[in-house]
Protein backbone atom coordinates (compact mmCIF):
# COMPACT_ATOMS: atom_id res chain seq x y z
CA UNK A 1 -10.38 16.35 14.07
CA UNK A 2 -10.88 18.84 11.30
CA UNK A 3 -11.78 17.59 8.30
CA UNK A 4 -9.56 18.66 4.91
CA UNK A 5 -11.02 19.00 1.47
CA UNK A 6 -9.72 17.00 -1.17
CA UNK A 7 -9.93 17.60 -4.82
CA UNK A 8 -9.72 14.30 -7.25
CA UNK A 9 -9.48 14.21 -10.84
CA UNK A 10 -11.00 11.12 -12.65
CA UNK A 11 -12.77 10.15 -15.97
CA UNK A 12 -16.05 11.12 -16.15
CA UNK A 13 -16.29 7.29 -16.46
CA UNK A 14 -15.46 6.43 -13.50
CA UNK A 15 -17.38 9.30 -12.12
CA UNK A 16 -20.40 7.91 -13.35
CA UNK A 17 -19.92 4.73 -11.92
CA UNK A 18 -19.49 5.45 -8.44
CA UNK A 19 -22.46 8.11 -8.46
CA UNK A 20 -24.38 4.84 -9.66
CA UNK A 21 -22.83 3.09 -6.56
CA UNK A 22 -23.72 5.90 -4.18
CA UNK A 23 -27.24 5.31 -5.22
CA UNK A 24 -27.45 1.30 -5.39
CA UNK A 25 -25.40 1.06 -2.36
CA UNK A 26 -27.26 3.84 -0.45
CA UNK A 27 -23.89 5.60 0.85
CA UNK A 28 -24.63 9.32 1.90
CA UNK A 29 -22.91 11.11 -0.43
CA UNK A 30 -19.74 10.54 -2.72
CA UNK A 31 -17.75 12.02 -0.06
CA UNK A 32 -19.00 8.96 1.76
CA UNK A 33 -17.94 6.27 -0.99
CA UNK A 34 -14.54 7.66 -0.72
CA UNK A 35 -13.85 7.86 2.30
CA UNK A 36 -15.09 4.37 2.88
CA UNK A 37 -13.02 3.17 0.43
CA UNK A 38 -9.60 4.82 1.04
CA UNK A 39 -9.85 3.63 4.65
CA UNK A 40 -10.60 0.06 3.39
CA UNK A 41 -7.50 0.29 0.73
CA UNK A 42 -5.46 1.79 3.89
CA UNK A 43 -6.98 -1.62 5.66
CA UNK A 44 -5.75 -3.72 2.90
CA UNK A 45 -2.24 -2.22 2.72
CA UNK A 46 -1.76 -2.47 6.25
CA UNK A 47 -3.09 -6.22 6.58
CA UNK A 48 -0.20 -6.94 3.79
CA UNK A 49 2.63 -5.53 5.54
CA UNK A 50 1.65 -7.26 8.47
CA UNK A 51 1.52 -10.71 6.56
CA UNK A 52 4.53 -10.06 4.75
CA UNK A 53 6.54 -9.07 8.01
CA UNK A 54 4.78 -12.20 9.90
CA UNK A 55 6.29 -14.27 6.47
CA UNK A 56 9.41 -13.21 6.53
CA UNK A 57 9.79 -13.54 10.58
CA UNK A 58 8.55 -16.89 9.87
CA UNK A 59 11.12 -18.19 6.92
CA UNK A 60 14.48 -16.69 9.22
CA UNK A 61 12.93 -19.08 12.02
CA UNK A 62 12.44 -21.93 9.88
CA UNK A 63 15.92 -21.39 8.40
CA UNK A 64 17.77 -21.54 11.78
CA UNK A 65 15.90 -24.48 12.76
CA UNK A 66 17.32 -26.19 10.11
CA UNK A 67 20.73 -24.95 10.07
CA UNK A 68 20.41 -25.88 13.86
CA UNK A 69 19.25 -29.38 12.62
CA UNK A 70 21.99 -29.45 9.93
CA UNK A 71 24.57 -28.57 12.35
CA UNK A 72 23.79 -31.54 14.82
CA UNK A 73 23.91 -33.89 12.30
CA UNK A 74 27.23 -32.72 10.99
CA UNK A 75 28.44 -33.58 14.45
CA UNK A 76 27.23 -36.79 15.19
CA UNK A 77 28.65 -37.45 11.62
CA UNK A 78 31.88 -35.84 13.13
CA UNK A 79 31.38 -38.37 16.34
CA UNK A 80 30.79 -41.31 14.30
CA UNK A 81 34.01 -40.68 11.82
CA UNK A 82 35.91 -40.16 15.73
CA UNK A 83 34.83 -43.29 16.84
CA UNK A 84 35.89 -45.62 13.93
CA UNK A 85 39.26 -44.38 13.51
């Protein structure tokens, strides 16, 4: 895989701070500290759409179950009405 430069533009602030981080955390190089940290942001994003799909695949199976649930009592409601008149 070839690698592809990247130019970023940031505060000299911010800058700063992660050529501190390169030295306290004893990354490589600031190439390094990015490119751990995009992949862990791409880690984080995925890991949320995952969750959110698993949610949502959860909630349309708990609302069938209960309209299944709802729908059985309406008929032995149905039955019960049937069998008094």
């Amino acid at each position: 895989m070839a690698d592809r430069i990247v130019s970023v533009r940031m505060p000299l602030k911010l800058f700063e701070e992660l050529e501190q981080a390169v030295q306290e955390n004893y990354f490589k190089d600031l190439s390094e500290l990015l490119r751990q940290a995009v992949r862990q942001r791409i880690l984080y994003y995925a890991n949320n759409v995952l969750m959110e799909g698993l949610d949502q695949d959860l909630n349309v199976k708990a609302r069938l179950k209960a309209k299944e649930m709802l729908l059985q009592e309406l008929q032995k409601i149905v039955e019960d009405l049937k069998n008094e008149l």
